[in-house]
Protein backbone atom coordinates (compact mmCIF):
# COMPACT_ATOMS: atom_id res chain seq x y z
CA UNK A 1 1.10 16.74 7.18
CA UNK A 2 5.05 17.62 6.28
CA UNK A 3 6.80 14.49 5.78
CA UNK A 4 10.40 14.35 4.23
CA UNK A 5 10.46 15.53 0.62
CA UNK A 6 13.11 12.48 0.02
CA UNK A 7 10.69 10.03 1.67
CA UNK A 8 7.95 11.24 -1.17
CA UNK A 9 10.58 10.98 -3.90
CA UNK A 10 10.88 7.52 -2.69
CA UNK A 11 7.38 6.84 -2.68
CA UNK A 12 6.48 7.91 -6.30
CA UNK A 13 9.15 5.90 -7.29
CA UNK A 14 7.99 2.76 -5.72
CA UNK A 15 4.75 3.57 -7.42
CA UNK A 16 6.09 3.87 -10.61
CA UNK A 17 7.81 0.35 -10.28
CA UNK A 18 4.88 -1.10 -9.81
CA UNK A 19 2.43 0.59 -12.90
CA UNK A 20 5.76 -0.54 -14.92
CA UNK A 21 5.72 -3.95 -13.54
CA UNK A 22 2.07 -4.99 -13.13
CA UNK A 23 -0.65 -5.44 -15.63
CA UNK A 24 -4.27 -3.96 -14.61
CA UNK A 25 -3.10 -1.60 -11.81
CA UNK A 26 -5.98 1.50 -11.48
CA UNK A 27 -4.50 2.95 -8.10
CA UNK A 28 -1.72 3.30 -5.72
CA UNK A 29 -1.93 5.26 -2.43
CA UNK A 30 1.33 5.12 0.17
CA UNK A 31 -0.12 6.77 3.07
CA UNK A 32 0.80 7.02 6.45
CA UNK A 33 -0.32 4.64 8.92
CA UNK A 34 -3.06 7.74 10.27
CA UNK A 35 -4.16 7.85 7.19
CA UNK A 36 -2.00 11.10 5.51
CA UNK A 37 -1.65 10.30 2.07
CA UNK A 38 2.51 10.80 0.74
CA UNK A 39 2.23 9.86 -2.90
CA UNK A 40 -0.63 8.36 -4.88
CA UNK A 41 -1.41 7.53 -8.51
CA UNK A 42 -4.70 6.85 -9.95
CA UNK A 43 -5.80 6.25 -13.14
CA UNK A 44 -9.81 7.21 -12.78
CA UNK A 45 -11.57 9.77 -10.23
CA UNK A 46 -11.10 7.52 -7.36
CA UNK A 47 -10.70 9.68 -3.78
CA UNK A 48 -7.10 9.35 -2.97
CA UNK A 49 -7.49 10.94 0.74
CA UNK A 50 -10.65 8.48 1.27
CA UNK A 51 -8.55 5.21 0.30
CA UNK A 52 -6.19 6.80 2.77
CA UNK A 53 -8.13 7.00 5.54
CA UNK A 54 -10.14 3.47 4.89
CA UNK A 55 -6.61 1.65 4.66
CA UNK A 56 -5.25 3.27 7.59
CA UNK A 57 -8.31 1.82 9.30
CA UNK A 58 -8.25 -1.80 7.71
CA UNK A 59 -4.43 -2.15 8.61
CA UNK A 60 -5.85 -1.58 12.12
CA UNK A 61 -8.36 -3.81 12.24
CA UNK A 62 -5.91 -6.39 10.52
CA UNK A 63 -3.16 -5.70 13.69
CA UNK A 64 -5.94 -6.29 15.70
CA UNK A 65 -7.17 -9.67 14.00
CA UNK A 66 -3.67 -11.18 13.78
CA UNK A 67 -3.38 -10.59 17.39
CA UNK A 68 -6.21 -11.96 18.53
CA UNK A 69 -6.30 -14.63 16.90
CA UNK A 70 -2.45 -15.63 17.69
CA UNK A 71 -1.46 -15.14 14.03
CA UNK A 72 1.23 -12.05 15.09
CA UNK A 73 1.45 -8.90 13.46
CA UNK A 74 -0.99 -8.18 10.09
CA UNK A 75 1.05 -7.41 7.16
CA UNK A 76 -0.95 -7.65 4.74
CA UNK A 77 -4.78 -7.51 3.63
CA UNK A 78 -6.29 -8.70 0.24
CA UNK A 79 -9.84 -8.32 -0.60
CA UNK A 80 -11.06 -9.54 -3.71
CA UNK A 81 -14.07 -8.10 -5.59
CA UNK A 82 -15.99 -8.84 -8.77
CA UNK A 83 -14.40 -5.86 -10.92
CA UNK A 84 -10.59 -6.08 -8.87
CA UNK A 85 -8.72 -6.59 -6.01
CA UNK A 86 -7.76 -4.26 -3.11
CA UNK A 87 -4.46 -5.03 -1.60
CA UNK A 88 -2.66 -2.89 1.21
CA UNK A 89 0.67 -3.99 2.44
CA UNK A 90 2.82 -2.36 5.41
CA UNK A 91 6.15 -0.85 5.60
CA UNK A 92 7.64 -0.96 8.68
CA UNK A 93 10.32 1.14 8.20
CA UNK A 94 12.32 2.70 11.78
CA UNK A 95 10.54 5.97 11.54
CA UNK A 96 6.86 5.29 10.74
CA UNK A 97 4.79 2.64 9.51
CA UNK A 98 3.57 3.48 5.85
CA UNK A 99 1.17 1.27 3.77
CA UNK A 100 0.78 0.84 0.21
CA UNK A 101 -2.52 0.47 -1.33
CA UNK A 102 -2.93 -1.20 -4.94
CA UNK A 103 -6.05 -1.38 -6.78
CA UNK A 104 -6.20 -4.00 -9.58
CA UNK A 105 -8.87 -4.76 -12.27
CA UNK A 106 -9.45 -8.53 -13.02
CA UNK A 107 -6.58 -8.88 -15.18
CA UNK A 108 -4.42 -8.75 -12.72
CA UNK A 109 -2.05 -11.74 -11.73
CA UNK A 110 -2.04 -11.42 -7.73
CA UNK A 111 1.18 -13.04 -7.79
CA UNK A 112 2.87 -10.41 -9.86
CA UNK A 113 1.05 -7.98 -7.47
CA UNK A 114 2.54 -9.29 -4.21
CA UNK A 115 5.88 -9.64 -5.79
CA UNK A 116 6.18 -6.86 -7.07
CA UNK A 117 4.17 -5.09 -3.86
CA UNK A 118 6.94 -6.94 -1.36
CA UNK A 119 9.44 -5.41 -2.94
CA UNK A 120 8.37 -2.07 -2.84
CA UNK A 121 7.76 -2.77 1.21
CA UNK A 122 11.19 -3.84 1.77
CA UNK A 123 12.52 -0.38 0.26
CA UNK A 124 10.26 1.49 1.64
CA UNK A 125 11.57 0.03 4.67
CA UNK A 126 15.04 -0.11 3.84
CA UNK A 127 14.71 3.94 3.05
CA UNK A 128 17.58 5.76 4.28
CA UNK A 129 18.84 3.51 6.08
């Protein structure tokens, strides 16, 4: 998939604010809400395009949960596991819908990772604009 060379540029950089800002990050995947992967970082042999595809799913499933259950629109989903957490956060930006996925290891302080995750939403979403 082509997407705007400037949108990656903006992508890798919103990655690299948050392995500068957050403690225990092992992977970050912004992908396309179909699934098409635009910039990614990972710090083992994890399967980028596979966390693309499963979070392009999950934000799905989370649209359709909010809905359903009158909460509005998903925006975010946070599963937490014995070794880490998995959070994937949308960015609704004018053009497309893009979501970032962050994989933590236990260290992590989920409050630094949603801070830190919010902001790269909002400019994501503010891209170009």
């Amino acid at each position: 998939m082509n997407t705007d060379p400037q949108l990656n540029i903006a992508a890798e950089s919103a990655i690299q604010k948050l392995i500068d800002n957050v403690r225990g990050i092992k992977a970050v995947v912004i992908s396309t809400e179909d699934g098409f992967e635009i910039a990614a970082w990972v710090e083992n042999t994890a399967q980028v395009s596979r966390l693309a595809a499963m979070a392009s799913s999950m934000a799905a499933l989370g649209a359709i949960a909010g809905e359903e259950s009158q909460l509005g629109t998903c925006d975010n989903i946070i599963i937490e596991a014995p070794n880490g957490y998995l959070v994937m956060m949308q960015a609704r930006h004018q053009k497309s819908i893009l979501i970032i996925s962050i994989i933590t290891n236990k260290d992590a302080v989920m409050g630094q990772v949603l801070y830190f995750s919010r902001q790269v939403c909002k400019s994501l979403e503010n891209f170009g604009l």
